[in-house]
C-alpha atoms as a PDB file:
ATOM      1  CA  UNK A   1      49.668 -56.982 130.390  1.00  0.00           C
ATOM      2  CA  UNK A   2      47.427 -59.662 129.007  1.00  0.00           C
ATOM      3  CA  UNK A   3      44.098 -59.488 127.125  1.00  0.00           C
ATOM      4  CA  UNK A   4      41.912 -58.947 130.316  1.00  0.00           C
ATOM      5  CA  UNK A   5      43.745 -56.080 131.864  1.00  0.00           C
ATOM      6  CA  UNK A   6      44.288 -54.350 128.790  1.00  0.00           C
ATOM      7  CA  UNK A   7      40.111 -54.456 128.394  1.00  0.00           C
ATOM      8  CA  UNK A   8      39.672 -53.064 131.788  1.00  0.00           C
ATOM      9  CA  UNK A   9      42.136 -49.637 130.774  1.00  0.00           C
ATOM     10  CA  UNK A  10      40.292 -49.293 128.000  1.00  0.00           C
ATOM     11  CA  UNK A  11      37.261 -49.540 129.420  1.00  0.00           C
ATOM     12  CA  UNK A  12      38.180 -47.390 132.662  1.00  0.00           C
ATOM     13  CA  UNK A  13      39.511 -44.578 129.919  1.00  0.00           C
ATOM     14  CA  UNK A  14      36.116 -44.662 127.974  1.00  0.00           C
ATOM     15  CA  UNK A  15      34.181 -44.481 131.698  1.00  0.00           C
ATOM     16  CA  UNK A  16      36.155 -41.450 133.103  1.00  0.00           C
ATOM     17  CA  UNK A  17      35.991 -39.438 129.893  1.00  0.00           C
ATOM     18  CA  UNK A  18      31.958 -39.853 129.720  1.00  0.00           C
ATOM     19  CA  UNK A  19      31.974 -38.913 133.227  1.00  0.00           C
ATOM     20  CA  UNK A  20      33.907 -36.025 132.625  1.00  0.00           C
ATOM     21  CA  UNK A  21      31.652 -35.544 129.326  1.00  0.00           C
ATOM     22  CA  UNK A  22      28.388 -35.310 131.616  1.00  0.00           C
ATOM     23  CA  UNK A  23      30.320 -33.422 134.562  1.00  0.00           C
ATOM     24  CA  UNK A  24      30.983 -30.646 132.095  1.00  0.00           C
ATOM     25  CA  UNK A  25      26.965 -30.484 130.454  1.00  0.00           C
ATOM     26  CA  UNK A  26      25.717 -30.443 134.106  1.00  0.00           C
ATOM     27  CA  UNK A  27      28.251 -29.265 136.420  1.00  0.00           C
ATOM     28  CA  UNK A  28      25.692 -29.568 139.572  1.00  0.00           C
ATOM     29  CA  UNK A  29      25.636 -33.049 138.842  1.00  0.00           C
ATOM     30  CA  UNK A  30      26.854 -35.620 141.902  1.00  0.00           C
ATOM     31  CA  UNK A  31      29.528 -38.001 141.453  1.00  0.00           C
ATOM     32  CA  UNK A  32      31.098 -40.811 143.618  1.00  0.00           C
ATOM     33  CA  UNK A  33      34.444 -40.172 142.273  1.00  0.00           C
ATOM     34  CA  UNK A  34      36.161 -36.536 142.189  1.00  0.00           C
ATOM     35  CA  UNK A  35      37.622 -34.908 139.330  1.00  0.00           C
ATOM     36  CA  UNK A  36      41.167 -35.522 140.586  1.00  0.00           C
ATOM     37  CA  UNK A  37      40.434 -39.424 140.386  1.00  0.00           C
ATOM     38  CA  UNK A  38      38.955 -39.270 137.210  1.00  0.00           C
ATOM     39  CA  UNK A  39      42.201 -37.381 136.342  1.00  0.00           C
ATOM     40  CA  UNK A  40      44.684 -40.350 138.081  1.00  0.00           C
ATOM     41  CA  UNK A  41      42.701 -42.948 136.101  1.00  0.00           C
ATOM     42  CA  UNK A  42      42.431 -41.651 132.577  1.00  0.00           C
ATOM     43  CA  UNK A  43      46.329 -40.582 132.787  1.00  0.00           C
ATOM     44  CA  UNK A  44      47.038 -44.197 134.361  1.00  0.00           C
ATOM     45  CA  UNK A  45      45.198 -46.383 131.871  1.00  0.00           C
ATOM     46  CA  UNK A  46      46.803 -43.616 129.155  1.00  0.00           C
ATOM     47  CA  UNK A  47      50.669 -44.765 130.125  1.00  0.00           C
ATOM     48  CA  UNK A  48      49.445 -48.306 130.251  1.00  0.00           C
ATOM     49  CA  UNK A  49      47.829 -48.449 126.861  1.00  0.00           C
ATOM     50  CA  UNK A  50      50.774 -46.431 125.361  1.00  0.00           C
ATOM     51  CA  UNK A  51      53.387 -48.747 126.828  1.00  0.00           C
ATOM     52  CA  UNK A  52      51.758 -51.816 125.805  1.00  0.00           C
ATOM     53  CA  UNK A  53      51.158 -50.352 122.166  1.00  0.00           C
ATOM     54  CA  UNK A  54      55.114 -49.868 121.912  1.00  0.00           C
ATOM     55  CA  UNK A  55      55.457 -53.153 123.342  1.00  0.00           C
ATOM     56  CA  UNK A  56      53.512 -54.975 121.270  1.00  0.00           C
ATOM     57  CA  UNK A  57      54.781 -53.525 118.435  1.00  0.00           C
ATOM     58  CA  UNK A  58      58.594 -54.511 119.042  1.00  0.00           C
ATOM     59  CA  UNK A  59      57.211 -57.921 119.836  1.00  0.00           C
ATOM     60  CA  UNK A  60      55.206 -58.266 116.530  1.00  0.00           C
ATOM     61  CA  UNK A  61      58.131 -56.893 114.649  1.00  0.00           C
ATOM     62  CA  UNK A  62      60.293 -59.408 116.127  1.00  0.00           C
ATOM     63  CA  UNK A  63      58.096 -61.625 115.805  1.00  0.00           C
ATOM     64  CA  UNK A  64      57.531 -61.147 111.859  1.00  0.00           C
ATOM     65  CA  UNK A  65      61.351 -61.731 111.059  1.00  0.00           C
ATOM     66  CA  UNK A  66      61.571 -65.225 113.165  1.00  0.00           C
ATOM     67  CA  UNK A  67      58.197 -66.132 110.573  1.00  0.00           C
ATOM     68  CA  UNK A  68      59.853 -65.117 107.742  1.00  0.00           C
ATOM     69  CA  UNK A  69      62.772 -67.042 108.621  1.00  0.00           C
ATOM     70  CA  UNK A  70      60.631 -70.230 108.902  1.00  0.00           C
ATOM     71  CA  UNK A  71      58.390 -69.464 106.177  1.00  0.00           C
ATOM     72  CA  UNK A  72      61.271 -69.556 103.711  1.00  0.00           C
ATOM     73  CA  UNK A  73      63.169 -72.434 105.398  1.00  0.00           C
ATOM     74  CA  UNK A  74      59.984 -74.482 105.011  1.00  0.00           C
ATOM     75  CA  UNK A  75      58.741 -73.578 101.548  1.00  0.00           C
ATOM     76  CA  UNK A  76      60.797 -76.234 100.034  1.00  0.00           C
ATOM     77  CA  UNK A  77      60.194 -78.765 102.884  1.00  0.00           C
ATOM     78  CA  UNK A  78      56.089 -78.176 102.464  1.00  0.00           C
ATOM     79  CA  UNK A  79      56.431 -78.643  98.489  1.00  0.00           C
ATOM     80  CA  UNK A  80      58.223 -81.670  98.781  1.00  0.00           C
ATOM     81  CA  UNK A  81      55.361 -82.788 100.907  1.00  0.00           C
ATOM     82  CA  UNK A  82      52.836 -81.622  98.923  1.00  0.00           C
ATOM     83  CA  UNK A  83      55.007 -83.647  95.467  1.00  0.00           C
ATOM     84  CA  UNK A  84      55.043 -86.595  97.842  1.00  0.00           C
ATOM     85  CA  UNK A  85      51.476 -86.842  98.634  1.00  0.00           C
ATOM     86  CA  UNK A  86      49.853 -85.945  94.902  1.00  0.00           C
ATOM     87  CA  UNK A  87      52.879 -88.684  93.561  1.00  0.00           C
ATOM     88  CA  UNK A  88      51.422 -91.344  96.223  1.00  0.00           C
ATOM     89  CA  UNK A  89      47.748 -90.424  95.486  1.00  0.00           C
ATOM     90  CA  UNK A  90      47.963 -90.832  91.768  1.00  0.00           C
ATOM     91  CA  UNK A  91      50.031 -94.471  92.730  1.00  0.00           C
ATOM     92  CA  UNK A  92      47.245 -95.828  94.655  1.00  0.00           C
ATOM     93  CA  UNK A  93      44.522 -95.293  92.145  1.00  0.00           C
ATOM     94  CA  UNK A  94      46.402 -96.434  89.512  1.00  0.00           C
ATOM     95  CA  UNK A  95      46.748 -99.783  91.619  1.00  0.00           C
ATOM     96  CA  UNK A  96      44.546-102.480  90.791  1.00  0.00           C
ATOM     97  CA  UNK A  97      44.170-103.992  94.398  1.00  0.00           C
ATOM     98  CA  UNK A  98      44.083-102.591  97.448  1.00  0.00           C
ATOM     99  CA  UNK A  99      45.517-104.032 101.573  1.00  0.00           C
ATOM    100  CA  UNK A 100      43.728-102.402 103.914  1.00  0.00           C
ATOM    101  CA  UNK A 101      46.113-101.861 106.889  1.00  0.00           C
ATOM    102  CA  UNK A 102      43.847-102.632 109.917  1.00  0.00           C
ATOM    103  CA  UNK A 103      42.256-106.022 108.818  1.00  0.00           C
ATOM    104  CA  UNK A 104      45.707-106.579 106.727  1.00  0.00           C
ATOM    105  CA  UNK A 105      43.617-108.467 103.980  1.00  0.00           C
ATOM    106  CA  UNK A 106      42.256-107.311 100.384  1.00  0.00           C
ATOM    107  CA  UNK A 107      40.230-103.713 101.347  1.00  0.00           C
ATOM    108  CA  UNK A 108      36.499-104.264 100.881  1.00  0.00           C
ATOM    109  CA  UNK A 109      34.703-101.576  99.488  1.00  0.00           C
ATOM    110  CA  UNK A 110      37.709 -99.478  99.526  1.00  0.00           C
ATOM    111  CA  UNK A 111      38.324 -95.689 100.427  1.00  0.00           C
ATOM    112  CA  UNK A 112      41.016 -93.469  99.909  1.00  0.00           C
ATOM    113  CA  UNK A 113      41.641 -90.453 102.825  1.00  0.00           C
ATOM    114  CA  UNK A 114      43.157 -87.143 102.002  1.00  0.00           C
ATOM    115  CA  UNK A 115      46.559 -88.413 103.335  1.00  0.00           C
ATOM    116  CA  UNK A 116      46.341 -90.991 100.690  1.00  0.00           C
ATOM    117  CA  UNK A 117      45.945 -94.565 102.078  1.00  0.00           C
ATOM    118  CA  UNK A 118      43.294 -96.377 101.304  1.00  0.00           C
ATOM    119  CA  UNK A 119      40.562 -98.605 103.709  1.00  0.00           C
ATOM    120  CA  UNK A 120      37.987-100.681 103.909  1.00  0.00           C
ATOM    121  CA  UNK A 121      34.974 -98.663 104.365  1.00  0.00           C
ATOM    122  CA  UNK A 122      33.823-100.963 106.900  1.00  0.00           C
ATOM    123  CA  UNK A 123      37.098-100.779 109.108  1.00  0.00           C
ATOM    124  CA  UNK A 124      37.854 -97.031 108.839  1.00  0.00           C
ATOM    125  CA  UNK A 125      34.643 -96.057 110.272  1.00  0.00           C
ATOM    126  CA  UNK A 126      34.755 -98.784 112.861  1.00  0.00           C
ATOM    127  CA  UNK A 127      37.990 -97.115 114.000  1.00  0.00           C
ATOM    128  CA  UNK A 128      36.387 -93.730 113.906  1.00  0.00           C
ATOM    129  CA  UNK A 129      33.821 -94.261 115.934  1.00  0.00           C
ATOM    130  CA  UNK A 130      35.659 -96.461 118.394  1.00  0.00           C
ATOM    131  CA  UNK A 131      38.888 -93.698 118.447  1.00  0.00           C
ATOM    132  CA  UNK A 132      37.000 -90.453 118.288  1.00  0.00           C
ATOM    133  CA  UNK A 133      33.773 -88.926 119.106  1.00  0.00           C
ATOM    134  CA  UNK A 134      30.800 -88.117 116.434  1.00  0.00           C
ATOM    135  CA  UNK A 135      31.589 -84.870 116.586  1.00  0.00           C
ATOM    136  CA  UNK A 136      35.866 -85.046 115.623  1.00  0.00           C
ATOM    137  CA  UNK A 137      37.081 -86.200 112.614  1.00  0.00           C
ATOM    138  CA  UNK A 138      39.363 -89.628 112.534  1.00  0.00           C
ATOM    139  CA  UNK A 139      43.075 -89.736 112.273  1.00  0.00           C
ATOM    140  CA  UNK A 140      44.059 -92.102 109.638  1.00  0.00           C
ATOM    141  CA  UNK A 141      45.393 -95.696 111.095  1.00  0.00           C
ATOM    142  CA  UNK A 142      48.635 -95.398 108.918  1.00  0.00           C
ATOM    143  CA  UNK A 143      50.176 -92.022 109.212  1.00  0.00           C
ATOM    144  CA  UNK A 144      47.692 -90.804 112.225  1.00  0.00           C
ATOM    145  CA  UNK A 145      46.735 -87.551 109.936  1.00  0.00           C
ATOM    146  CA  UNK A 146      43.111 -86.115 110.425  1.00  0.00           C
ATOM    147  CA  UNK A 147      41.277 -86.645 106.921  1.00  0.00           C
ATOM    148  CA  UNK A 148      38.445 -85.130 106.712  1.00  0.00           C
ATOM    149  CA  UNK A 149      36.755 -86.775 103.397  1.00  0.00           C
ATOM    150  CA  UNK A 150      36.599 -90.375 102.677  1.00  0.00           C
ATOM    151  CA  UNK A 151      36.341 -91.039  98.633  1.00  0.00           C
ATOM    152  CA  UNK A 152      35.415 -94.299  97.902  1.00  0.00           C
ATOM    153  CA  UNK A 153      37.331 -96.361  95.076  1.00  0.00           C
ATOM    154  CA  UNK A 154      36.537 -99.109  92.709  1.00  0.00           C
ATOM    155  CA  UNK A 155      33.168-100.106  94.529  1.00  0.00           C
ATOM    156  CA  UNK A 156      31.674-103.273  93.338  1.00  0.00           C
ATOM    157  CA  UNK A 157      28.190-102.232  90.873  1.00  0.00           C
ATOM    158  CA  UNK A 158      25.144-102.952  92.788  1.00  0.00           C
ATOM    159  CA  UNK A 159      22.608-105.616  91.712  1.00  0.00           C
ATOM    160  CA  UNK A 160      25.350-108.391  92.009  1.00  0.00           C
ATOM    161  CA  UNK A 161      24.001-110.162  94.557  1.00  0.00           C
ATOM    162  CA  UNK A 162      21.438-109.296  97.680  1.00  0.00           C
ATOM    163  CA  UNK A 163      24.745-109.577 100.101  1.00  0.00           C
ATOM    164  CA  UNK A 164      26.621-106.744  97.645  1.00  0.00           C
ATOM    165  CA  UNK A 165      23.475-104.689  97.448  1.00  0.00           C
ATOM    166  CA  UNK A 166      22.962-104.652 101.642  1.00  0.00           C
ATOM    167  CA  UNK A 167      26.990-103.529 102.041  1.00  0.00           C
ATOM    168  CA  UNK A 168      26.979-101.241  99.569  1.00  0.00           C
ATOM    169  CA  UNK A 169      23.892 -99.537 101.200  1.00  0.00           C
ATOM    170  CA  UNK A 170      25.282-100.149 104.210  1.00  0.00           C
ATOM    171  CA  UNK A 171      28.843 -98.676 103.164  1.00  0.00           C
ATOM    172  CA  UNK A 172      27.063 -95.782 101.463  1.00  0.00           C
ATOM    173  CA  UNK A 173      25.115 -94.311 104.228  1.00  0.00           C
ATOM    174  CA  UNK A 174      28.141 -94.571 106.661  1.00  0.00           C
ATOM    175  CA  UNK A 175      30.671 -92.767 103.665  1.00  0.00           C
ATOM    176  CA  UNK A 176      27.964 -89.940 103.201  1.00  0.00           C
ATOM    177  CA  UNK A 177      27.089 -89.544 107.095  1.00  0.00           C
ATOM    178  CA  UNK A 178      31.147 -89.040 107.594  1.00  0.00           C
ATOM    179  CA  UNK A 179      31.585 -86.889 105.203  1.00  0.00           C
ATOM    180  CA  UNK A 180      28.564 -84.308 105.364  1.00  0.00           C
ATOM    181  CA  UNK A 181      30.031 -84.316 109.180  1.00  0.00           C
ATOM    182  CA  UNK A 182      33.429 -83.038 108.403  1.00  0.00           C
ATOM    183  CA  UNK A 183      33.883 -81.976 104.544  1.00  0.00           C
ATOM    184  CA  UNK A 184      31.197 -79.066 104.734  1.00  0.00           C
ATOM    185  CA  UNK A 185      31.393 -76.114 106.912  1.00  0.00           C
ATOM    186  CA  UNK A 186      28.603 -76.184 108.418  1.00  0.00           C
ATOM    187  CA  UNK A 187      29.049 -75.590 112.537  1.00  0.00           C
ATOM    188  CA  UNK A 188      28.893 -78.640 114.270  1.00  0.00           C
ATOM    189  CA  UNK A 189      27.671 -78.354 118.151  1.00  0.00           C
ATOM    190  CA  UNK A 190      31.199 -79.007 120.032  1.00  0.00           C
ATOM    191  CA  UNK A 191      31.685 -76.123 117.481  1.00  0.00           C
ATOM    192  CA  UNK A 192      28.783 -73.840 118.629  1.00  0.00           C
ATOM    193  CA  UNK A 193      29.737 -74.709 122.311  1.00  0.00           C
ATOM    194  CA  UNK A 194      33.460 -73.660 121.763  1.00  0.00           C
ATOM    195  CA  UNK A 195      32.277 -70.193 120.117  1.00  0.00           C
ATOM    196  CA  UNK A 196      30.067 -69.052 123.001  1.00  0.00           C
ATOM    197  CA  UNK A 197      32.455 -70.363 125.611  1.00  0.00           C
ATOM    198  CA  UNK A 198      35.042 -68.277 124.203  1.00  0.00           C
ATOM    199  CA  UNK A 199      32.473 -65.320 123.456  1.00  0.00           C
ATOM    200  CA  UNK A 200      31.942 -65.462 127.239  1.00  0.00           C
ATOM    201  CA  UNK A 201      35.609 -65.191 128.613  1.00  0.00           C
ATOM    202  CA  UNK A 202      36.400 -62.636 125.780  1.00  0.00           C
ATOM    203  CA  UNK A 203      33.430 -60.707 126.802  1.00  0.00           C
ATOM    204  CA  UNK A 204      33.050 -61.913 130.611  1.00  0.00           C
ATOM    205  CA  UNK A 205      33.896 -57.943 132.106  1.00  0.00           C
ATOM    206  CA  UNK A 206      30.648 -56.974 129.848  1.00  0.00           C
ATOM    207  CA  UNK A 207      28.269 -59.363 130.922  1.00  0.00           C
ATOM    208  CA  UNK A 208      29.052 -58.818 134.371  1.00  0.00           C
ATOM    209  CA  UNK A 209      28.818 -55.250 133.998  1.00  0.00           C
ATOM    210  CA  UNK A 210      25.346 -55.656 132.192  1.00  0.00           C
ATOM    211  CA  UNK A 211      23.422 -58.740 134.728  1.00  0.00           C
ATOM    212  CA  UNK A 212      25.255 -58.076 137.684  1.00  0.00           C
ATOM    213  CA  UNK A 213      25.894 -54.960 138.594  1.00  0.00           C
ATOM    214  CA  UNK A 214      22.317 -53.498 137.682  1.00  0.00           C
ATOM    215  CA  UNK A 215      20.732 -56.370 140.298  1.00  0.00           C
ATOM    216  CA  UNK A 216      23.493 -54.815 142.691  1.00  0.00           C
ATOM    217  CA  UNK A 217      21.668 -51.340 141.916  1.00  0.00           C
ATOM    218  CA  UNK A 218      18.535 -52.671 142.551  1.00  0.00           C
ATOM    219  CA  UNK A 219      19.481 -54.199 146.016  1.00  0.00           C
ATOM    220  CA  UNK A 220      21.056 -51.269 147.146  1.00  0.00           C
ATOM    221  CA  UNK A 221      18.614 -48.611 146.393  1.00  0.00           C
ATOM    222  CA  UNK A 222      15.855 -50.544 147.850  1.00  0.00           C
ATOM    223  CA  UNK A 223      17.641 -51.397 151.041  1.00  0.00           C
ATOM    224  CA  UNK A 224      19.465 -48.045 151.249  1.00  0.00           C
ATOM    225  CA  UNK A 225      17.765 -45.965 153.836  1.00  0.00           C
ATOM    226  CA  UNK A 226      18.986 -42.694 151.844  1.00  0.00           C
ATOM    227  CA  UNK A 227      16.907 -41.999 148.645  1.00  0.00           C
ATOM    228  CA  UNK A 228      19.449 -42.446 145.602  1.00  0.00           C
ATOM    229  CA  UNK A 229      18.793 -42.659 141.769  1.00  0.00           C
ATOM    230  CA  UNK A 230      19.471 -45.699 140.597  1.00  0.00           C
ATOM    231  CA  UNK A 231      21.537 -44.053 137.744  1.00  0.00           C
ATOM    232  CA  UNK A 232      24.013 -42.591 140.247  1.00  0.00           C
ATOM    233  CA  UNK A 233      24.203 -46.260 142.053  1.00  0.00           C
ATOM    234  CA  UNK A 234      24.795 -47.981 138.871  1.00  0.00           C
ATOM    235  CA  UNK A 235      27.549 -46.033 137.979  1.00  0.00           C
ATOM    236  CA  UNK A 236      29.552 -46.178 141.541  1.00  0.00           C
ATOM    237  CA  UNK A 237      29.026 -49.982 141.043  1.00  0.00           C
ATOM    238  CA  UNK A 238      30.560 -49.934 137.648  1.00  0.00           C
ATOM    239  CA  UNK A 239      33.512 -47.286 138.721  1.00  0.00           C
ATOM    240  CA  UNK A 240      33.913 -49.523 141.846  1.00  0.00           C
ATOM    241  CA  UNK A 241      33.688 -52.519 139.377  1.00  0.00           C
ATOM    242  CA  UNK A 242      36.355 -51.323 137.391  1.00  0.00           C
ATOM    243  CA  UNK A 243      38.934 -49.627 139.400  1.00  0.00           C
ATOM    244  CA  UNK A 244      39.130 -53.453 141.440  1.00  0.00           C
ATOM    245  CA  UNK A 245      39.606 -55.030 138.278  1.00  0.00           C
ATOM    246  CA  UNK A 246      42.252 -52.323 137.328  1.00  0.00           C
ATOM    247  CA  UNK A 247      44.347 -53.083 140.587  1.00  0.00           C
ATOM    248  CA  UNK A 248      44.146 -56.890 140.147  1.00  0.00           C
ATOM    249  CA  UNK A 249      45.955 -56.444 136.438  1.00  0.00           C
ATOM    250  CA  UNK A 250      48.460 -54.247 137.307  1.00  0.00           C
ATOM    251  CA  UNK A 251      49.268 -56.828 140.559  1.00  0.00           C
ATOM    252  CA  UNK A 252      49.198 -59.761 137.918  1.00  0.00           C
ATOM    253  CA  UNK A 253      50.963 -57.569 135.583  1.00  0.00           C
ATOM    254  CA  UNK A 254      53.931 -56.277 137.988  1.00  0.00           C
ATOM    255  CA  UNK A 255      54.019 -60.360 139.215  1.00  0.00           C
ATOM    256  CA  UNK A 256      54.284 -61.826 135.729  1.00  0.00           C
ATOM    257  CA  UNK A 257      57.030 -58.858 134.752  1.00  0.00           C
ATOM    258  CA  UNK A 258      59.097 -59.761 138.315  1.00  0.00           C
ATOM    259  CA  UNK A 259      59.135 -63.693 137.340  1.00  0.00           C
ATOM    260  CA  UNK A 260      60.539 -62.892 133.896  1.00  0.00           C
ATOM    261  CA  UNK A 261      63.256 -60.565 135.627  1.00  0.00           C
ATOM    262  CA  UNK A 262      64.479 -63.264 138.118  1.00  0.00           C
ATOM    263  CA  UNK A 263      64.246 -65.731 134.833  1.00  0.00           C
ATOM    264  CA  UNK A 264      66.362 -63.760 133.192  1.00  0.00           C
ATOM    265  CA  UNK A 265      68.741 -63.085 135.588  1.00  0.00           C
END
């Protein structure tokens, strides 16, 4: 069962035992749903939550040794990797001159990238902005790696000449602008956006439960001809609520466990 129906068990199991909680402090109390249904439900959502504990379990157990196996399989590879990449930093700043490789001529105010090639300043942030957005970091021309810090190399001293003073102010602003974007961690708005749009369909039964259903209440006691308490309403909204949502994961459930059957078969 995924994510979704496994939140509407739990939450079913925490509704009928509250019920049953105010049921048993005020037995003359009404309820929508009898105590044989809250009975069916809580057992239900019980077996489900036990069978997917013992489930998940195996599968994270299984899925433990298959890391492991990788884990040590690539330990050399990634320190080989990691050898490579400090051996071919320290190379390029011990180099005297530097080919950029999208003009292909002698890099002008150069930069080096965390993958280690090196740029003209000018030409790397041209390709960022004309390859990515202003809010994701570039890929680097040569290897297509995401760097995420430009460090500049070499840069010619300032007070030269007016036409060295303008690029390297020029240069400057566009190195420190890149790199206050993506070498802090500071939350960026595509950031921001991403967290609330996956707060909302992590939390989406919730916020239904708490904007929705109340207005539902509302609507229905003041168009009901028979005098309820809102209290009572809300609640046969929310069991109502619930027990549909219930139904619609085990369906999905008992579909997605049939298609793996005939797949394995």
């Amino acid at each position: 069962m995924d994510g979704d129906g496994r939140a509407v068990v739990i939450r079913i199991v925490v509704s009928r035992a509250l019920s049953v909680y105010r049921r048993s402090k005020n037995p003359d109390s009404e309820d929508w749903f009898g105590l044989g249904a809250d009975k069916v439900l809580a057992t239900l959502g019980i077996l489900i939550i036990t069978t997917y504990i013992v489930k998940a379990m195996y599968k994270k157990w299984q899925n433990y040794r298959a890391r492991r196996r990788v884990e040590n399989e690539g330990d050399e590879r990634d320190e080989r990797n990691r050898d490579n990449l400090i051996k071919r930093i320290v190379g390029t700043l011990q180099e005297r001159d530097h080919e950029c490789p999208i003009c292909l001529g002698e890099a002008n105010f150069p930069v080096l990238t965390n993958c280690g090639h090196v740029f003209c300043c000018s030409c790397i942030i041209r390709y960022w902005k004309q390859s990515k957005t202003i809010f994701d970091p570039c890929d680097c021309a040569y290897c297509r790696c995401t760097f995420n810090k430009l460090l500049p190399i070499r840069w010619p001293t300032p007070g030269a000449s007016d036409e060295i003073d303008e690029q390297f102010q020029k240069n400057n602003v566009d190195l420190e602008d890149y790199n206050k974007r993506f070498s802090t961690e500071k939350p960026r708005l595509e950031s921001i956006l991403f967290q609330v749009k996956k707060f909302i369909r992590k939390n989406w039964i919730d916020i239904v439960r708490i904007l929705v259903l109340p207005v539902c209440s509302v609507i229905y006691v003041c168009l009901s001809a028979e005098p309820k308490h809102p209290d009572e309403v809300l609640e046969f909204f929310d069991n109502l609520f619930l027990t549909i949502l219930l139904f619609a994961a085990l369906i999905r459930w008992l579909r997605n466990y049939l298609a793996e059957r005939r797949g394995v078969q």
